[in-house]
C-alpha atoms as a PDB file:
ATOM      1  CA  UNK A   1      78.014  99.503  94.628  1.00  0.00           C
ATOM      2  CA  UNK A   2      80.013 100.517  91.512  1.00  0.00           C
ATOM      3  CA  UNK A   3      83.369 101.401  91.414  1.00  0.00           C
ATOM      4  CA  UNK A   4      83.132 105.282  91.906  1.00  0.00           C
ATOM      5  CA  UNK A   5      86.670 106.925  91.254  1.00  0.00           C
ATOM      6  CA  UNK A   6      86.550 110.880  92.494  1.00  0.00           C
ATOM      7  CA  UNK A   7      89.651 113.270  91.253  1.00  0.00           C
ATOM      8  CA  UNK A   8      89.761 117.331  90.668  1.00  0.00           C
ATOM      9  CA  UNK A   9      88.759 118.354  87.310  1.00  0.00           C
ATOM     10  CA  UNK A  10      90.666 119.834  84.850  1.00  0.00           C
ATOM     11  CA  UNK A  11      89.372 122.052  82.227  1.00  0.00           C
ATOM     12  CA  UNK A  12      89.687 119.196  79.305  1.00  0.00           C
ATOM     13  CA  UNK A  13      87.029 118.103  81.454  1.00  0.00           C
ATOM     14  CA  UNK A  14      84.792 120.842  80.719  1.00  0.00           C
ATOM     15  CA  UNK A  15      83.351 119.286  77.656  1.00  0.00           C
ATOM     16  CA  UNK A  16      82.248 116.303  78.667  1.00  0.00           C
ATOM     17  CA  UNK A  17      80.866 117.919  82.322  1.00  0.00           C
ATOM     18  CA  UNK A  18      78.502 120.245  80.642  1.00  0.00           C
ATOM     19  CA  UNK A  19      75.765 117.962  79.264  1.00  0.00           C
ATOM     20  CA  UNK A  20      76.042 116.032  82.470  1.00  0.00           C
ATOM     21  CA  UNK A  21      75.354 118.503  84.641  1.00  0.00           C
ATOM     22  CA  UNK A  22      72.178 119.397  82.224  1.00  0.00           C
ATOM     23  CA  UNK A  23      71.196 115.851  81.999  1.00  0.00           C
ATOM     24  CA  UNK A  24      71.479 115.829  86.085  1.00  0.00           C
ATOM     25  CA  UNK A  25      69.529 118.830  86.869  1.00  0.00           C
ATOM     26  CA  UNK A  26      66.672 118.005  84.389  1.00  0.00           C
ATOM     27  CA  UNK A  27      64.259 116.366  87.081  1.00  0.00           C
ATOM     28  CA  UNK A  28      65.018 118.988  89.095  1.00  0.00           C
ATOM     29  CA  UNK A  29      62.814 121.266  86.135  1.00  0.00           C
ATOM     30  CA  UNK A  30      60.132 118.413  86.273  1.00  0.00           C
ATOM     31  CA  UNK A  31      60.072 119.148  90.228  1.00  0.00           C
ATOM     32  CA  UNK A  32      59.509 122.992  89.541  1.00  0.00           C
ATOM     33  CA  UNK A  33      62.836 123.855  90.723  1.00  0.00           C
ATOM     34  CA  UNK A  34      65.049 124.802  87.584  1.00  0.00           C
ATOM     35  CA  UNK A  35      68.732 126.075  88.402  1.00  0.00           C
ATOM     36  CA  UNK A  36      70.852 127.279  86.182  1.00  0.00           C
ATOM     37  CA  UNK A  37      72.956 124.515  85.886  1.00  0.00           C
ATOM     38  CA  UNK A  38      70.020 122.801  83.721  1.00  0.00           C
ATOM     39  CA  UNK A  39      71.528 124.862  80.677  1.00  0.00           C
ATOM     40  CA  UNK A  40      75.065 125.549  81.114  1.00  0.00           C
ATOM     41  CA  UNK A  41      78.076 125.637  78.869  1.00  0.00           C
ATOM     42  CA  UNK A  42      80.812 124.220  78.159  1.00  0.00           C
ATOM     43  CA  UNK A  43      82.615 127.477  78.561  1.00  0.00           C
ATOM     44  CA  UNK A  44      80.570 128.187  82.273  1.00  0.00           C
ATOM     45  CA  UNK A  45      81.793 124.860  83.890  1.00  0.00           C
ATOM     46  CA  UNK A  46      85.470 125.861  82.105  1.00  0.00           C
ATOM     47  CA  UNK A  47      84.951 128.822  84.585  1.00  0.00           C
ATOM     48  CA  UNK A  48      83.867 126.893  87.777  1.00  0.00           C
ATOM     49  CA  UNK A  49      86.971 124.811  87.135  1.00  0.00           C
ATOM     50  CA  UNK A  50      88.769 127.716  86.935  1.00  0.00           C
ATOM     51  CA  UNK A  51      87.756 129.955  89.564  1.00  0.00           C
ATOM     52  CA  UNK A  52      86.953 127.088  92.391  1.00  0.00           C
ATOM     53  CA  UNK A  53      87.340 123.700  92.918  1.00  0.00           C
ATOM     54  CA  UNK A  54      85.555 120.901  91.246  1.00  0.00           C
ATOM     55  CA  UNK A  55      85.985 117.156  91.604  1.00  0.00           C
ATOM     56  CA  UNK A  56      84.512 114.927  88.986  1.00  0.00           C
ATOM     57  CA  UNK A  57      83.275 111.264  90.044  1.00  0.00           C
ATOM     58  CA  UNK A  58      83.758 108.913  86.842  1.00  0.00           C
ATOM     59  CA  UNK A  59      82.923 104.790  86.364  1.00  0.00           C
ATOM     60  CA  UNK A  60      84.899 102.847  83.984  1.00  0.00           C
ATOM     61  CA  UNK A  61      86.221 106.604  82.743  1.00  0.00           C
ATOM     62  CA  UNK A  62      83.366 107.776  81.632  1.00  0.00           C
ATOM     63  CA  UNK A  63      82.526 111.105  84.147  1.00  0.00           C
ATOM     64  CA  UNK A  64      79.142 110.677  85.403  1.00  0.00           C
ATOM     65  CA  UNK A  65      78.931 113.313  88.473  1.00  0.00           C
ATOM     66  CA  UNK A  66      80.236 116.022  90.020  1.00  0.00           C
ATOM     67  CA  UNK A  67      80.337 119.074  92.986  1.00  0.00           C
ATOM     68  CA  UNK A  68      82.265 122.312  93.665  1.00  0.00           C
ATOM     69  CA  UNK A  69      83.629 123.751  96.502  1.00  0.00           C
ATOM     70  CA  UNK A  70      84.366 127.455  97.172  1.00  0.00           C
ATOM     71  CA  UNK A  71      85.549 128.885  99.860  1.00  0.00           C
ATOM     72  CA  UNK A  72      83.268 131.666 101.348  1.00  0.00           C
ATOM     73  CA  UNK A  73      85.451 132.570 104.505  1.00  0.00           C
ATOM     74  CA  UNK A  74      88.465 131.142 106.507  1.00  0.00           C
ATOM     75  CA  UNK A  75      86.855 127.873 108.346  1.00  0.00           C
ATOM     76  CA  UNK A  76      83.933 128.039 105.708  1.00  0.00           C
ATOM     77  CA  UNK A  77      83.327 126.787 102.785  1.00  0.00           C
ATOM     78  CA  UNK A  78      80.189 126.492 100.406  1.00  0.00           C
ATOM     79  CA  UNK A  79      79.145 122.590  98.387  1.00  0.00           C
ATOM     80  CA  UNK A  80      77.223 123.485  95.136  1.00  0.00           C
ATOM     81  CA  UNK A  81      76.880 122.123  91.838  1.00  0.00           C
ATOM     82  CA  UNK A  82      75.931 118.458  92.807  1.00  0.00           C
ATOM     83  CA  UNK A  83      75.060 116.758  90.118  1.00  0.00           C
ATOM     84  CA  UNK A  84      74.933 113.284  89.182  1.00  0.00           C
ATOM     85  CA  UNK A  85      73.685 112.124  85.307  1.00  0.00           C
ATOM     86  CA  UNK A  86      70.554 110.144  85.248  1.00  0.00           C
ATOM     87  CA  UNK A  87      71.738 106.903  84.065  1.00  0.00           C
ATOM     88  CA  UNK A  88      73.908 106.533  87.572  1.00  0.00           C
ATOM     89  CA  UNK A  89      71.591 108.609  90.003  1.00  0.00           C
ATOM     90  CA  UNK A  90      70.762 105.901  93.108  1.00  0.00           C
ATOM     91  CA  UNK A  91      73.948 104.050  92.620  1.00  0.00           C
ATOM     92  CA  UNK A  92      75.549 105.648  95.274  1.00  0.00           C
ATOM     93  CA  UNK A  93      77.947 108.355  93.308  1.00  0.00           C
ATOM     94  CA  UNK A  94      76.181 111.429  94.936  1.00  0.00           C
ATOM     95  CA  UNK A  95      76.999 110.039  98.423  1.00  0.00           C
ATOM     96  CA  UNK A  96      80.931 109.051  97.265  1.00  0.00           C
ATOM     97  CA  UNK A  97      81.208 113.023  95.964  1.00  0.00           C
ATOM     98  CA  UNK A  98      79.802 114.104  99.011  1.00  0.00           C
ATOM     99  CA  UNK A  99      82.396 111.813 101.047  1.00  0.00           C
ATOM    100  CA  UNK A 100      85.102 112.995  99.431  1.00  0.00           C
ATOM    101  CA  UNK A 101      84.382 117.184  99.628  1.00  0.00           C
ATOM    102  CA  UNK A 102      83.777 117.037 103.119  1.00  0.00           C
ATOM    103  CA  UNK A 103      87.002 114.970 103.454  1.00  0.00           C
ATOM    104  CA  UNK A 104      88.813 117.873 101.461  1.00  0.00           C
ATOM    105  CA  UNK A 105      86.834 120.521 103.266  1.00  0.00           C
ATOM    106  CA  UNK A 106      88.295 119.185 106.569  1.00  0.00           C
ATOM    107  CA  UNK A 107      92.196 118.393 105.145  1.00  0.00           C
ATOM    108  CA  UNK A 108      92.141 121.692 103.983  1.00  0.00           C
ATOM    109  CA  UNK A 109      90.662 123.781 107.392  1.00  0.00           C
ATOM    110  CA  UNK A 110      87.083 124.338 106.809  1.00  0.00           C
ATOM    111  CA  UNK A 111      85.230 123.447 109.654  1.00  0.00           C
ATOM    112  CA  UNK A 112      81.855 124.046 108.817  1.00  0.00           C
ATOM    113  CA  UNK A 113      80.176 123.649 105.469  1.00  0.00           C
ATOM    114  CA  UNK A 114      77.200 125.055 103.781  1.00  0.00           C
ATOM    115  CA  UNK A 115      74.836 124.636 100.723  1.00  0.00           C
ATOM    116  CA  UNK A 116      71.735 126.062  99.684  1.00  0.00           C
ATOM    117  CA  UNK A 117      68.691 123.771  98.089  1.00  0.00           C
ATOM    118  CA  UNK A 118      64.967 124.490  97.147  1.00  0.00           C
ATOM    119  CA  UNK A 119      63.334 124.341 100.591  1.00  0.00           C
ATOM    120  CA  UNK A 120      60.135 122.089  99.217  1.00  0.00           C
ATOM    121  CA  UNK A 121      62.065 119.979  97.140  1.00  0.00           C
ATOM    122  CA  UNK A 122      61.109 116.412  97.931  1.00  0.00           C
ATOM    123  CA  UNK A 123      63.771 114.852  99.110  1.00  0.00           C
ATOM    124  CA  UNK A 124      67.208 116.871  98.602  1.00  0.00           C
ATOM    125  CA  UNK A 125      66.817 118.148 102.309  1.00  0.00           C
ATOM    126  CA  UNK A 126      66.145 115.006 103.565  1.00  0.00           C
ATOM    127  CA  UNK A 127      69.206 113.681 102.231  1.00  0.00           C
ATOM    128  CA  UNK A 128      71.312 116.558 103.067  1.00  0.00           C
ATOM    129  CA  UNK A 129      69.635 116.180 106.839  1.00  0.00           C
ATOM    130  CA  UNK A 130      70.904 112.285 107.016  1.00  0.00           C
ATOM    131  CA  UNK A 131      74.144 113.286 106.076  1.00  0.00           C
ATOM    132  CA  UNK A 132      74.512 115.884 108.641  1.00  0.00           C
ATOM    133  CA  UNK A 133      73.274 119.438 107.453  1.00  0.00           C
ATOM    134  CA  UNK A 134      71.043 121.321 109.740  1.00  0.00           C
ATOM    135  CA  UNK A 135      68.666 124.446 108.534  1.00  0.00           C
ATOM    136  CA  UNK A 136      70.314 127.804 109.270  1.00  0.00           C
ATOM    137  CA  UNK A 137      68.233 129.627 107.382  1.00  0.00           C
ATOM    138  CA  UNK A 138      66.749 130.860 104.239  1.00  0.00           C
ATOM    139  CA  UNK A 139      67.835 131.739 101.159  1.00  0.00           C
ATOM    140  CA  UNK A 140      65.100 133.752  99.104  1.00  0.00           C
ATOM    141  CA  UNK A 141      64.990 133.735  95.303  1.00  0.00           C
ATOM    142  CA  UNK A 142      63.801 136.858  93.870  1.00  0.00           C
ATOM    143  CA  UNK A 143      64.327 135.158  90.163  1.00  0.00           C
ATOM    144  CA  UNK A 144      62.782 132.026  90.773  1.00  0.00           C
ATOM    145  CA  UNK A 145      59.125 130.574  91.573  1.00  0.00           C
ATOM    146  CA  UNK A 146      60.643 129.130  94.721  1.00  0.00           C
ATOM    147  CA  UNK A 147      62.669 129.510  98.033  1.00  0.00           C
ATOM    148  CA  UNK A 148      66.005 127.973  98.844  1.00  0.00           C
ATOM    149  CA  UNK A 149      66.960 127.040 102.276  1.00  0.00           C
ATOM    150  CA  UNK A 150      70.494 127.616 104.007  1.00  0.00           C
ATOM    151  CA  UNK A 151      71.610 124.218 105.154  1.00  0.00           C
ATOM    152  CA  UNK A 152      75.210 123.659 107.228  1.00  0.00           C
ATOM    153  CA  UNK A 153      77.445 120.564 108.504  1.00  0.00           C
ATOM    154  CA  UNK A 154      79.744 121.607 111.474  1.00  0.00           C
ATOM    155  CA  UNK A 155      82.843 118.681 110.156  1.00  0.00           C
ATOM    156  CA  UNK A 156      84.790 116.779 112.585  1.00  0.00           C
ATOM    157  CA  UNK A 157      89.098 118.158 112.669  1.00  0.00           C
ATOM    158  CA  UNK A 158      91.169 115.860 110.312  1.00  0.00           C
ATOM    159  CA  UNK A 159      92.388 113.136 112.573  1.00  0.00           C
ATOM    160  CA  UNK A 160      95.527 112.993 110.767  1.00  0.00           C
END
């Protein structure tokens, strides 16, 4: 496995997190589920970093994935904005960004956490299932030609 470093981003970051998020999200249009992130700015991940938390995963310094955390209620918080550039998906950096959130989702309180995903995507809620996340619900998408599904991970105290 590569060497996956994971820190919180800053918003010099911004820049250089903006085309890989589009890049990441692209198959996601060939699947038929197109998200917004497909086509953001420089200036809307500037805001993520600003208003939540986002941790960048880089290799040799170059940033090749991220995720952001938000905090929806005390105990509670919400993973979105996965996304992992297409040169490095399947080497393991999606799994090493989902490590470390649910590591800061526990130092910090959070005892459950949730995400939404397209409910017949082919093989996001698998993956989400093997790591833990159970369906709670759904999520309907007026705007979109598909359904999301709420998914949730009840997370161990910190032992520490």
């Amino acid at each position: 496995m590569m060497d996956v470093s994971i820190r919180e981003a800053t918003p010099d970051d911004a820049e250089v997190l903006a085309p890989v998020y589009r890049g990441a999200y692209q198959e996601n249009i060939k699947l038929g589920f197109p998200a917004k992130a497909a086509s953001v700015t420089t200036e809307i991940v500037s805001d993520w970093i600003e208003e939540h938390t986002v941790f960048v995963a880089s290799i040799d310094s170059e940033i090749v994935g991220a995720v952001r955390i938000e905090e929806m209620e005390p105990h509670r918080a919400k993973l979105s904005r996965l996304g992992v550039g297409e040169p490095w998906k399947g080497e393991g950096v999606g799994s090493r960004l989902l490590d470390h959130v649910e590591g800061f989702a526990r130092e910090h309180g959070y005892t459950t956490l949730c995400l939404t995903t397209p409910e017949d995507h082919p093989y996001l809620v698998k993956m989400y299932r093997r790591r833990g996340f159970e369906q709670t619900g759904d999520y309907p998408l007026a705007y979109r030609d598909y359904d999301e599904v709420v998914m949730e991970k009840q997370l161990p105290p910190n032992e520490g």
